[in-house]
C-alpha atoms as a PDB file:
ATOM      1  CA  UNK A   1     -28.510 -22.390  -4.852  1.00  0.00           C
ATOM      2  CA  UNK A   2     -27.573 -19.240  -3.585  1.00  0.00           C
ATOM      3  CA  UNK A   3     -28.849 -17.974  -0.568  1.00  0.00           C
ATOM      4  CA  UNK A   4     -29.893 -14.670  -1.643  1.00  0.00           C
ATOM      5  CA  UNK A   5     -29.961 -15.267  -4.983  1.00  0.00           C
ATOM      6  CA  UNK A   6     -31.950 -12.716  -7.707  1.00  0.00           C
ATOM      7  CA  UNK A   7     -35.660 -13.854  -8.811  1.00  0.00           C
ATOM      8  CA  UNK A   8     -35.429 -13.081 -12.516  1.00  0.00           C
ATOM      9  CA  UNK A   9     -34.572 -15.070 -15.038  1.00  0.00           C
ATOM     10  CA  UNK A  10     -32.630 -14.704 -17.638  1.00  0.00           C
ATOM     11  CA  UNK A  11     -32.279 -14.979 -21.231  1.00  0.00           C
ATOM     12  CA  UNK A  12     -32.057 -18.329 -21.777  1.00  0.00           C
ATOM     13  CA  UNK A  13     -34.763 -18.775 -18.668  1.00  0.00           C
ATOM     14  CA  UNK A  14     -32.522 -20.129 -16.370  1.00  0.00           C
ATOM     15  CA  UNK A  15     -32.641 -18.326 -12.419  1.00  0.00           C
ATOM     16  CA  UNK A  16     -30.248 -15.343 -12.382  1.00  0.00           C
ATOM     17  CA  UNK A  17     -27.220 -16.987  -9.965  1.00  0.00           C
ATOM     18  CA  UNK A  18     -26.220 -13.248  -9.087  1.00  0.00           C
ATOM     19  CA  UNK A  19     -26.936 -12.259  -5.752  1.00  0.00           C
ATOM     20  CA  UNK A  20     -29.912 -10.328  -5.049  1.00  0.00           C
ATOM     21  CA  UNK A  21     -30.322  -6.744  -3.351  1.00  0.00           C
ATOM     22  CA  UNK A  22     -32.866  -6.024  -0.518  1.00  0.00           C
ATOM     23  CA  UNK A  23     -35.631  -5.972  -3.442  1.00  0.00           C
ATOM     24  CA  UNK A  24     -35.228 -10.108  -4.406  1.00  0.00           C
ATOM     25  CA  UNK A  25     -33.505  -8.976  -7.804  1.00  0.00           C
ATOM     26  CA  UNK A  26     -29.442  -8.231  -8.406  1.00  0.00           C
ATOM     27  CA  UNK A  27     -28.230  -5.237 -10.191  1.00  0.00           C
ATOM     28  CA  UNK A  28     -28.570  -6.262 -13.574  1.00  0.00           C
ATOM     29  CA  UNK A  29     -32.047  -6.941 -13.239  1.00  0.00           C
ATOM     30  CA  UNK A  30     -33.327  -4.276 -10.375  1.00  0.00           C
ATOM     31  CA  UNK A  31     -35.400  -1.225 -12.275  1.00  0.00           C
ATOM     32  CA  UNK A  32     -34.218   0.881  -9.640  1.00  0.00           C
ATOM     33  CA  UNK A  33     -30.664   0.787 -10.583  1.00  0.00           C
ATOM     34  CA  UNK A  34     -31.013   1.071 -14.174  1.00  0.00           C
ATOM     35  CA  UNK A  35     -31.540   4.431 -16.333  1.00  0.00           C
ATOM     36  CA  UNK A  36     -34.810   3.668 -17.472  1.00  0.00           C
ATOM     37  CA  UNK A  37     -35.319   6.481 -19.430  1.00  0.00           C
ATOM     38  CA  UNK A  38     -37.870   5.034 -23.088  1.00  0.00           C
ATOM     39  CA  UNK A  39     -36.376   4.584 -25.211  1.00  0.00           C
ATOM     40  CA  UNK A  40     -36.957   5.273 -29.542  1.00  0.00           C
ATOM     41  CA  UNK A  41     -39.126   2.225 -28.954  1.00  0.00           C
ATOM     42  CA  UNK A  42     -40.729   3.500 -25.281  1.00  0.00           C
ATOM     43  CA  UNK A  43     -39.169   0.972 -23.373  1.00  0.00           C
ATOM     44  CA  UNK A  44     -37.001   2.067 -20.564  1.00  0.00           C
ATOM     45  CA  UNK A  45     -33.449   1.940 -20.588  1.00  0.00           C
ATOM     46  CA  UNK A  46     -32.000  -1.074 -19.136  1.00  0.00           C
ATOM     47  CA  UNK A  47     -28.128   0.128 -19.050  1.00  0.00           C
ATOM     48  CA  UNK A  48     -27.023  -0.151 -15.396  1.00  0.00           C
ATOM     49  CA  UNK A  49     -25.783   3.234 -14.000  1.00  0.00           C
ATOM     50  CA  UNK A  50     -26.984   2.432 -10.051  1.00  0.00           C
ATOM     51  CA  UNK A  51     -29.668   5.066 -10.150  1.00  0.00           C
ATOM     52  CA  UNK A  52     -30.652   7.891 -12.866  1.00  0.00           C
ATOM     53  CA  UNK A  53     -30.004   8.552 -16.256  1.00  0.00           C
ATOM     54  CA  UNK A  54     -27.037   7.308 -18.636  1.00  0.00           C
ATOM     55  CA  UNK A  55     -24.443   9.322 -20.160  1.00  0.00           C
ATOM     56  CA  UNK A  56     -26.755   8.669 -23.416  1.00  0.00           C
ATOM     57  CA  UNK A  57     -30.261   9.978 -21.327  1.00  0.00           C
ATOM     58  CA  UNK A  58     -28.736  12.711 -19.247  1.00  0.00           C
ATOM     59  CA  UNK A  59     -31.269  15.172 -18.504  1.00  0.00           C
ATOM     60  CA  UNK A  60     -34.044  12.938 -19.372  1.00  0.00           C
ATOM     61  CA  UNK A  61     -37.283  11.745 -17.577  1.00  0.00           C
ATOM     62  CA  UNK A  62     -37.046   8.339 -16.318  1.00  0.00           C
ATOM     63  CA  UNK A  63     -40.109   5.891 -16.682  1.00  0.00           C
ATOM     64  CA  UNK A  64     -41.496   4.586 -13.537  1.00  0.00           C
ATOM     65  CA  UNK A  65     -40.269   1.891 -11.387  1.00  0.00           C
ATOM     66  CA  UNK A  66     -43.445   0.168 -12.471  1.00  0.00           C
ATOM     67  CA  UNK A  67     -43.138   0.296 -15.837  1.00  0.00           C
ATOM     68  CA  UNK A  68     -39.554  -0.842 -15.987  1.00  0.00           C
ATOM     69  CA  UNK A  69     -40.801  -4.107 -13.527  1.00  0.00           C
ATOM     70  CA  UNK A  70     -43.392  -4.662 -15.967  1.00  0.00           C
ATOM     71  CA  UNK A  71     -40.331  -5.635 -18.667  1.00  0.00           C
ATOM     72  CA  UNK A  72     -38.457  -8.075 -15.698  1.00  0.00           C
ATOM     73  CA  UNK A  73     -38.685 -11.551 -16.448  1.00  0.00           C
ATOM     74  CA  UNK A  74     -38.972 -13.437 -13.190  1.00  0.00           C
ATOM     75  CA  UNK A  75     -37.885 -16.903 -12.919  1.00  0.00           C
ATOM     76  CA  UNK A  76     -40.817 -19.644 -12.703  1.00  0.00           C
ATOM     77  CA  UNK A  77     -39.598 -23.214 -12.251  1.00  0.00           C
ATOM     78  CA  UNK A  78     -42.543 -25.037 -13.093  1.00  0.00           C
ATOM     79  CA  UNK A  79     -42.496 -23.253 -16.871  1.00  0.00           C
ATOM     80  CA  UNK A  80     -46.188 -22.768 -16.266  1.00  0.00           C
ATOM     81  CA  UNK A  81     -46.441 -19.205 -15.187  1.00  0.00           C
ATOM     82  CA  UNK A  82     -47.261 -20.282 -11.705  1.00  0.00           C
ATOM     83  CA  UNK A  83     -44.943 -21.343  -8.673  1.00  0.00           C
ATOM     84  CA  UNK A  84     -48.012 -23.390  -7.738  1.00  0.00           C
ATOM     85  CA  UNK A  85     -49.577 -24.485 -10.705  1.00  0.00           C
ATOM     86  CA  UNK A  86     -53.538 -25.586  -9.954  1.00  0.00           C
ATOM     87  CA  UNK A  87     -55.440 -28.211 -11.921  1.00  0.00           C
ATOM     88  CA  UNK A  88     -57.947 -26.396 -12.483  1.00  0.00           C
ATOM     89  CA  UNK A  89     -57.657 -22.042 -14.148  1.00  0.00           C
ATOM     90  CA  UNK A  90     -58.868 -19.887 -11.209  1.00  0.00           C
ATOM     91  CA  UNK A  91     -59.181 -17.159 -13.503  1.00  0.00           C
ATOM     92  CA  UNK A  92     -58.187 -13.674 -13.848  1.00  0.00           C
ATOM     93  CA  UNK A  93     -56.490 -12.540  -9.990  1.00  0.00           C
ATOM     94  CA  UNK A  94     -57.407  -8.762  -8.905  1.00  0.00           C
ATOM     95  CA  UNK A  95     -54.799  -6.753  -9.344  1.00  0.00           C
ATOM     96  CA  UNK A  96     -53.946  -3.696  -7.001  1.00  0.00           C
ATOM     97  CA  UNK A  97     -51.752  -0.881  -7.939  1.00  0.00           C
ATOM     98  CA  UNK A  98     -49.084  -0.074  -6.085  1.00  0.00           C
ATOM     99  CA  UNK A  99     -48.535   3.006  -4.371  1.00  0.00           C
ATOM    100  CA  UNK A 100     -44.717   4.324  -4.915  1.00  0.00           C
ATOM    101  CA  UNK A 101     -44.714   4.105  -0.824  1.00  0.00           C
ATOM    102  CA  UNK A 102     -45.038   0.750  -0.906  1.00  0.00           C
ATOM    103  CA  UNK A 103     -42.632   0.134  -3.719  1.00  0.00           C
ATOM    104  CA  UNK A 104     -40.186   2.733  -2.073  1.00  0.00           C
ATOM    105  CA  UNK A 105     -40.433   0.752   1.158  1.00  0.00           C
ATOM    106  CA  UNK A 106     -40.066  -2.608  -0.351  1.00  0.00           C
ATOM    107  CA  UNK A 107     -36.964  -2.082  -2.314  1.00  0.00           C
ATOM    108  CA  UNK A 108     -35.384   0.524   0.708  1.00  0.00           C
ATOM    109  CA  UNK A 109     -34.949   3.549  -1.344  1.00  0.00           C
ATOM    110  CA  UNK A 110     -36.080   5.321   2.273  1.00  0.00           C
END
């Protein structure tokens, strides 16, 4: 295993084996460093370009960083949806929105 290795998973649902930037996922996989621009179907833009708009998208508004994690696949070893799978459902978790401060300062974009 790599050290730093990337936390999504990919198509055939293996881990990722590239290594991962400061926000747990590689380049290929990281929203920030794709175009994400929607596309004819509304979902972003997953063509690499390191930050903004393709050639294709130029001049277009991007989706949010949420929106584009919402589409990331993350790897889950126990094929159960959970890294810690519980005998029993616990139900629904809370789920808090995340300010773009907090993603901003989780993937270093400040």
């Amino acid at each position: 295993m790599i050290m730093n290795q990337c936390r999504a998973a990919t198509k055939k649902g293996e881990r990722c084996q590239v290594d991962a930037r400061p926000s747990g996922l590689c380049h290929v996989h990281d929203p920030v460093v794709r175009c994400r621009v929607p596309n004819a179907k509304g979902k972003p833009c997953v063509i690499s370009t390191g930050g903004g708009p393709c050639d294709r998208h130029e001049g277009q508004q991007q989706a949010s960083v949420e929106a584009a994690m919402d589409l990331v696949r993350l790897y889950d070893p126990t094929k159960t949806g959970s890294l810690f799978p519980a005998e029993e459902p616990l139900g629904e978790p809370e789920q808090t929105p995340l300010s773009q401060a907090f993603v901003a300062r989780t993937i270093n974009l400040g």
